[in-house]
Protein backbone atom coordinates (compact mmCIF):
# COMPACT_ATOMS: atom_id res chain seq x y z
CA UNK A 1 -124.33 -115.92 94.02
CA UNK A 2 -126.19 -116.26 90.73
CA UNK A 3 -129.31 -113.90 90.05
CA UNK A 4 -132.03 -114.95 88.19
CA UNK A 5 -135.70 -113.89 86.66
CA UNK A 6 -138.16 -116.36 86.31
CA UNK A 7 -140.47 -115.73 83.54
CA UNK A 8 -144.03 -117.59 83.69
CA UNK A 9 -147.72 -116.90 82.78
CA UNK A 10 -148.69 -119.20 85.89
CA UNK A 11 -148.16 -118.04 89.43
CA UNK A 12 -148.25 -121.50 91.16
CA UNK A 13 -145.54 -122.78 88.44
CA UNK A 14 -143.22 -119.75 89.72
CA UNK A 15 -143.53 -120.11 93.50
CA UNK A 16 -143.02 -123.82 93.06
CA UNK A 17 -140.03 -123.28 91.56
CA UNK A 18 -139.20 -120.30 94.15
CA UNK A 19 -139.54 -122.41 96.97
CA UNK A 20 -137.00 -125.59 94.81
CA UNK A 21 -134.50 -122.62 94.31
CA UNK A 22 -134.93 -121.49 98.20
CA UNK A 23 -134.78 -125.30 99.45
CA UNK A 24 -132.20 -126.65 96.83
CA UNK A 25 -130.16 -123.83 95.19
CA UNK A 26 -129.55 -121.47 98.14
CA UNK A 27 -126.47 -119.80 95.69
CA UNK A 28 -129.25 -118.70 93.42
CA UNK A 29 -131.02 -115.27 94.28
CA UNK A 30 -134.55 -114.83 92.52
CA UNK A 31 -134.29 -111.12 91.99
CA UNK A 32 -137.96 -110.69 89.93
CA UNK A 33 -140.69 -112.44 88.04
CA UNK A 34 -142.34 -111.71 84.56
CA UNK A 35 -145.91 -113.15 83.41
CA UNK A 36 -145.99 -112.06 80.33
CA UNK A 37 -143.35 -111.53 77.03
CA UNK A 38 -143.32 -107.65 77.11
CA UNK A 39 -142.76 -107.80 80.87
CA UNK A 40 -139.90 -110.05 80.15
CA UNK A 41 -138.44 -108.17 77.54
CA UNK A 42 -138.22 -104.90 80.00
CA UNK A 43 -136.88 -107.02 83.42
CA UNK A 44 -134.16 -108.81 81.74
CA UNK A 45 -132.82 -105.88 79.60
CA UNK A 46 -132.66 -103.88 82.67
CA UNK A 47 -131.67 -106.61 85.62
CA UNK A 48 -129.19 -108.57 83.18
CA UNK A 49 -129.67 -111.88 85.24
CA UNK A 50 -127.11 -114.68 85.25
CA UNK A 51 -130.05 -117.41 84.25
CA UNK A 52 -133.41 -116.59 83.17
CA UNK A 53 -135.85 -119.58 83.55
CA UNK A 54 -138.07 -119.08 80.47
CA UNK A 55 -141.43 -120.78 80.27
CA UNK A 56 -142.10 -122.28 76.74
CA UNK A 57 -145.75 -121.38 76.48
CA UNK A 58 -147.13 -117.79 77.13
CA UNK A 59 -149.65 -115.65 76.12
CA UNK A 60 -148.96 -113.61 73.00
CA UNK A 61 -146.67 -116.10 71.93
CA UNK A 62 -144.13 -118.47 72.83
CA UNK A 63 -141.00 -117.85 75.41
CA UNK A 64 -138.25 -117.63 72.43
CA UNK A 65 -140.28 -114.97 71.17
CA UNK A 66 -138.60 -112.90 74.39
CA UNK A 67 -134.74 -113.84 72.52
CA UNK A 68 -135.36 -112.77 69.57
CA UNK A 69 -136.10 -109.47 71.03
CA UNK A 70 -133.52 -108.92 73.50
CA UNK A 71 -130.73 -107.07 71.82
CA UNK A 72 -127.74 -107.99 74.55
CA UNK A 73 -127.53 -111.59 75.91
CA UNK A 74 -125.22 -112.39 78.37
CA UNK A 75 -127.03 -114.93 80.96
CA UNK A 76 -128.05 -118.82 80.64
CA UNK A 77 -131.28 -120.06 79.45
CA UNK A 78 -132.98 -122.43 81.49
CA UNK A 79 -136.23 -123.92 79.37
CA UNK A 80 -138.98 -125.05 81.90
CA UNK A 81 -142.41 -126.95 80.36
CA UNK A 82 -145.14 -128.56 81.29
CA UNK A 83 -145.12 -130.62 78.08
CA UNK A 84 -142.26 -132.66 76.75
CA UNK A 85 -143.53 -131.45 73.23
CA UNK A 86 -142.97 -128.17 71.70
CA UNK A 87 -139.29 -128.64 70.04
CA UNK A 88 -138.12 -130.17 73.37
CA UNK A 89 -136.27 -132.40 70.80
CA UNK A 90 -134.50 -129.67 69.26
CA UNK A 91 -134.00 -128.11 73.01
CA UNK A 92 -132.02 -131.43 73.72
CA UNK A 93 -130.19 -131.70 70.28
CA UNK A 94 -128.83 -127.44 70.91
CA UNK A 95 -127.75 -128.43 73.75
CA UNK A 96 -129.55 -126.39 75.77
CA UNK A 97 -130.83 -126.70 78.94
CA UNK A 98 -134.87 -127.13 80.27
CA UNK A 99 -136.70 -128.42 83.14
CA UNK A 100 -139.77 -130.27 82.84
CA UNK A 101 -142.69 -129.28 84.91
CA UNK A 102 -143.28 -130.88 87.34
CA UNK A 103 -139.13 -130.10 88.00
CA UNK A 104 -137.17 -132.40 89.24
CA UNK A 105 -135.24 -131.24 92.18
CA UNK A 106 -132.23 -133.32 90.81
CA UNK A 107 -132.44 -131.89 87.49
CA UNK A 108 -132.44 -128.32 88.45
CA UNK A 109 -129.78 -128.87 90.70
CA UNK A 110 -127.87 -129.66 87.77
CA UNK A 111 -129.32 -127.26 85.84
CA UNK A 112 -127.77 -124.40 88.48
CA UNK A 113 -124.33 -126.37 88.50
CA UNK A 114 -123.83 -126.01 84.63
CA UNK A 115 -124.67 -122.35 84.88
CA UNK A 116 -122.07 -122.00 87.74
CA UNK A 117 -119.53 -123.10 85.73
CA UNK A 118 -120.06 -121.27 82.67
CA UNK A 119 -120.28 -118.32 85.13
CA UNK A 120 -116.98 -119.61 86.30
CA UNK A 121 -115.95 -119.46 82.85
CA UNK A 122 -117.67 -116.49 81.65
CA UNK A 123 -119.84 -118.67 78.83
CA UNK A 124 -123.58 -118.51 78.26
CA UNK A 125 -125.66 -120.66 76.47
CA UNK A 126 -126.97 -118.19 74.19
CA UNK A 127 -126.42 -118.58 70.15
CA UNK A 128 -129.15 -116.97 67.71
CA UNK A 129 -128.42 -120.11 65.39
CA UNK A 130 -129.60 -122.96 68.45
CA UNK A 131 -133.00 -120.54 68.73
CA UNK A 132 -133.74 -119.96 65.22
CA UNK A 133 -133.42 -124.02 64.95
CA UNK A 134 -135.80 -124.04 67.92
CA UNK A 135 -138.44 -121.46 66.93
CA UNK A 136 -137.98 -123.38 63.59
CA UNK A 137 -139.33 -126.79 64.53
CA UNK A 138 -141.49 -125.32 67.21
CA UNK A 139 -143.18 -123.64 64.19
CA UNK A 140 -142.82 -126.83 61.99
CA UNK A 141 -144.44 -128.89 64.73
CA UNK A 142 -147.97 -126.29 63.97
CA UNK A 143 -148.45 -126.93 60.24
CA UNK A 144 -147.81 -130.48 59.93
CA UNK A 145 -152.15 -131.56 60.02
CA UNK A 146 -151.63 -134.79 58.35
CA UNK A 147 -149.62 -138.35 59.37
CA UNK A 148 -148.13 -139.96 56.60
CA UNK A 149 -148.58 -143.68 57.40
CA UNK A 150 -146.75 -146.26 55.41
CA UNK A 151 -149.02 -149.51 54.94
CA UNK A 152 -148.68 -152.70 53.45
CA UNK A 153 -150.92 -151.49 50.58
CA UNK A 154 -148.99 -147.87 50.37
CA UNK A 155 -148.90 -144.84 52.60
CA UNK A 156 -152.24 -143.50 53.89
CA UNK A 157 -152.64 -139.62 55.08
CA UNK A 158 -154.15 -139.91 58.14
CA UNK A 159 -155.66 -136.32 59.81
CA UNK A 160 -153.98 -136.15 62.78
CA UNK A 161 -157.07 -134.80 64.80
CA UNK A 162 -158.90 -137.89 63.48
CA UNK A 163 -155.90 -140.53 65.78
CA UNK A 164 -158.00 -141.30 69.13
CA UNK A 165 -154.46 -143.84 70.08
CA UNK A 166 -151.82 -146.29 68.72
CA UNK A 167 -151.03 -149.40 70.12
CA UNK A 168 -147.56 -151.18 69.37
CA UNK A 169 -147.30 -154.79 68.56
CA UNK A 170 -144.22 -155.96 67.44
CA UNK A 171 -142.48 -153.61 65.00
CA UNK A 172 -145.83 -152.89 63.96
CA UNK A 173 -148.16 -150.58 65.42
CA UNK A 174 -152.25 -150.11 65.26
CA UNK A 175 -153.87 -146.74 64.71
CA UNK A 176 -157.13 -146.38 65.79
CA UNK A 177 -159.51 -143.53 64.57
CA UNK A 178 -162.66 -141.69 65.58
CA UNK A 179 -164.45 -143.72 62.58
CA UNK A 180 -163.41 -146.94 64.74
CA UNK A 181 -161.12 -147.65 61.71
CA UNK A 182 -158.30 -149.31 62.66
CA UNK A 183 -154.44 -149.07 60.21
CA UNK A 184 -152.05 -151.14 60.59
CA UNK A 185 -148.59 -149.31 60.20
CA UNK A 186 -145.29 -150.74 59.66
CA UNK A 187 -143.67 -148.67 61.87
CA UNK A 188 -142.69 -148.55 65.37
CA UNK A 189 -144.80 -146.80 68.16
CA UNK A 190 -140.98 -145.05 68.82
CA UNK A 191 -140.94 -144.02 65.25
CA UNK A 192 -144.09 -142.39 65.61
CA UNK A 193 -143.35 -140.95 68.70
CA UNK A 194 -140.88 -139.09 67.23
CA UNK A 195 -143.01 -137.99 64.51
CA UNK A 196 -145.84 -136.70 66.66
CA UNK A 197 -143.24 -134.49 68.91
CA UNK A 198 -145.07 -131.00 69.05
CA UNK A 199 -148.79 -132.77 68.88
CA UNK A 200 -151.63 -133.25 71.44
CA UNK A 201 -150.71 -136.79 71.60
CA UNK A 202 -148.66 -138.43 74.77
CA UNK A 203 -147.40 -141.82 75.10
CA UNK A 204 -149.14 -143.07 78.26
CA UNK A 205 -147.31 -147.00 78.34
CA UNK A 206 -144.45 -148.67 76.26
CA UNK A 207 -147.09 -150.22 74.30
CA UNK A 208 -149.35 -146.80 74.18
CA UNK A 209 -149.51 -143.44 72.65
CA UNK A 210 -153.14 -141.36 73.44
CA UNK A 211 -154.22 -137.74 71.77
CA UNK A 212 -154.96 -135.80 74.84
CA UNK A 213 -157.99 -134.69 73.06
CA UNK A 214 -159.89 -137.72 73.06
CA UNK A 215 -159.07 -138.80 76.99
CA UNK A 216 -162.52 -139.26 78.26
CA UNK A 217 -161.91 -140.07 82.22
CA UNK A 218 -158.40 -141.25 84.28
CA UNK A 219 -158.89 -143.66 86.50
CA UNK A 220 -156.47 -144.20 89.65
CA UNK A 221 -153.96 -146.31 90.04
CA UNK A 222 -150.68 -147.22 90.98
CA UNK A 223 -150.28 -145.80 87.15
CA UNK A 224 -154.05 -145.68 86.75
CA UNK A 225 -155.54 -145.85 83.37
CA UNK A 226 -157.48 -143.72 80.58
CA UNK A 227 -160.74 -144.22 78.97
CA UNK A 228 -160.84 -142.80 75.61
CA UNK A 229 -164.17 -141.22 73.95
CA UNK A 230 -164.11 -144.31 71.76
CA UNK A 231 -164.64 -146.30 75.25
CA UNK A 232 -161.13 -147.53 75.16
CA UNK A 233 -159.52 -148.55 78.58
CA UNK A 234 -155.55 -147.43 78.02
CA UNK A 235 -153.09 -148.63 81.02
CA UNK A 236 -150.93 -145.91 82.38
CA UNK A 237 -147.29 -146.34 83.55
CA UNK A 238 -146.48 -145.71 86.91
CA UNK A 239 -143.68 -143.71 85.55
CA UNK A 240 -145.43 -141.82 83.18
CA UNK A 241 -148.17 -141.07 85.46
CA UNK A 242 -147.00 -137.65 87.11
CA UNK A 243 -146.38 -136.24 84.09
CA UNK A 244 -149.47 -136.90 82.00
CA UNK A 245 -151.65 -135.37 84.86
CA UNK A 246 -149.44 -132.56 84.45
CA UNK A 247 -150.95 -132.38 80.82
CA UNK A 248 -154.48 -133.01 82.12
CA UNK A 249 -153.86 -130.25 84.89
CA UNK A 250 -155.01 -132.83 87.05
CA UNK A 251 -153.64 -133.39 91.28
């Protein structure tokens, strides 16, 4: 049997994943919950779980804020989000584990399986070095305010809270702004994917990335589709659908 605290702000994202655990994971017991990071910091000092499922994004600061005040780790982190930004990149590249919301049953199945073996093997997945890397480029991702975008004429400085969307075409891909400017970049939409990891900005299609900020109305669908304050119908994937209404809180 593995214990476990589940640490979220939001009460429906812990008894959803109270009633996976229950109907998927029967060998994990939930022994308590924590909303906030002080109430963290006392439960898991004094229940020392075998996996604490640590919500990214709390109040008062972030959930890696709760590691670097713990002075004894011995359990496995399991990340849970309900954005794929926030140094989810460096999550993946550490080698650490995280669920995102909505979870997966699937992947926290295997989520509990590689924490029963490093039970087995009395490991954990806790290094300071893997969360000072995180906390670094979840910091990182908060500065950057400006894109650099590389042009036929140069490389422009776009503000990134003036990007409405980007559309790819070829291995180019269109900016659009909330001037109605349009840039031309010679860059992927993939490249700048990557470079927008830890923004309000979501990629909604192959061919589409939105800012969350300027998503006027979603219309249903078998993906459905966004209309963007600068009028702007953008077509929705059917399999990125679940998860962008995540973002929009939306059911």
């Amino acid at each position: 049997m593995l214990t476990a605290i589940i640490v979220d702000d939001e009460v429906p994202g812990i008894e959803s994943l109270q009633i996976l655990l229950k109907k998927y994971c029967p060998s994990v017991k939930v022994t308590d919950v924590a909303n906030s990071i002080d109430e963290a910091e006392v439960k898991i000092a004094s229940l020392n779980p075998d996996i604490v499922f640590l919500d990214i994004e709390m109040p008062g600061g972030n959930g890696f804020e709760v590691l670097k005040r713990l002075k004894n780790i011995s359990f496995n982190i399991i990340f849970t989000t309900a954005h794929d930004r926030y140094a989810i990149k460096a999550i993946k590249h550490s080698a650490l584990d995280y669920l995102l919301k909505p979870i997966d049953p699937d992947e926290l199945i295997e989520a509990i399986e590689k924490c029963e073996e490093k039970k087995k093997k009395g490991i954990h997945t806790y290094q300071p070095e893997k969360i000072e890397a995180i906390l670094d480029a979840f910091n990182q991702t908060k500065k950057i305010q400006k894109l650099p975008v590389k042009t036929l004429d140069g490389v422009v400085f776009v503000n990134l809270n003036d990007i409405v969307r980007l559309s790819a075409h070829s291995n180019y891909t269109s900016i659009f702004l909330v001037t109605g400017k349009k840039i031309v970049a010679s860059k992927t939409l993939k490249e700048f994917e990557d470079l927008l990891v830890g923004m309000n900005f979501f990629r909604v299609h192959n061919t589409h990335i939105v800012n969350l900020t300027y998503i006027d109305k979603y219309k249903k669908g078998e993906g459905g589709s966004v209309i963007m304050t600068d009028s702007s119908e953008v077509e929705v994937s059917r399999a990125k659908k679940i998860e962008l209404l995540s973002l929009l809180s939306l059911k």
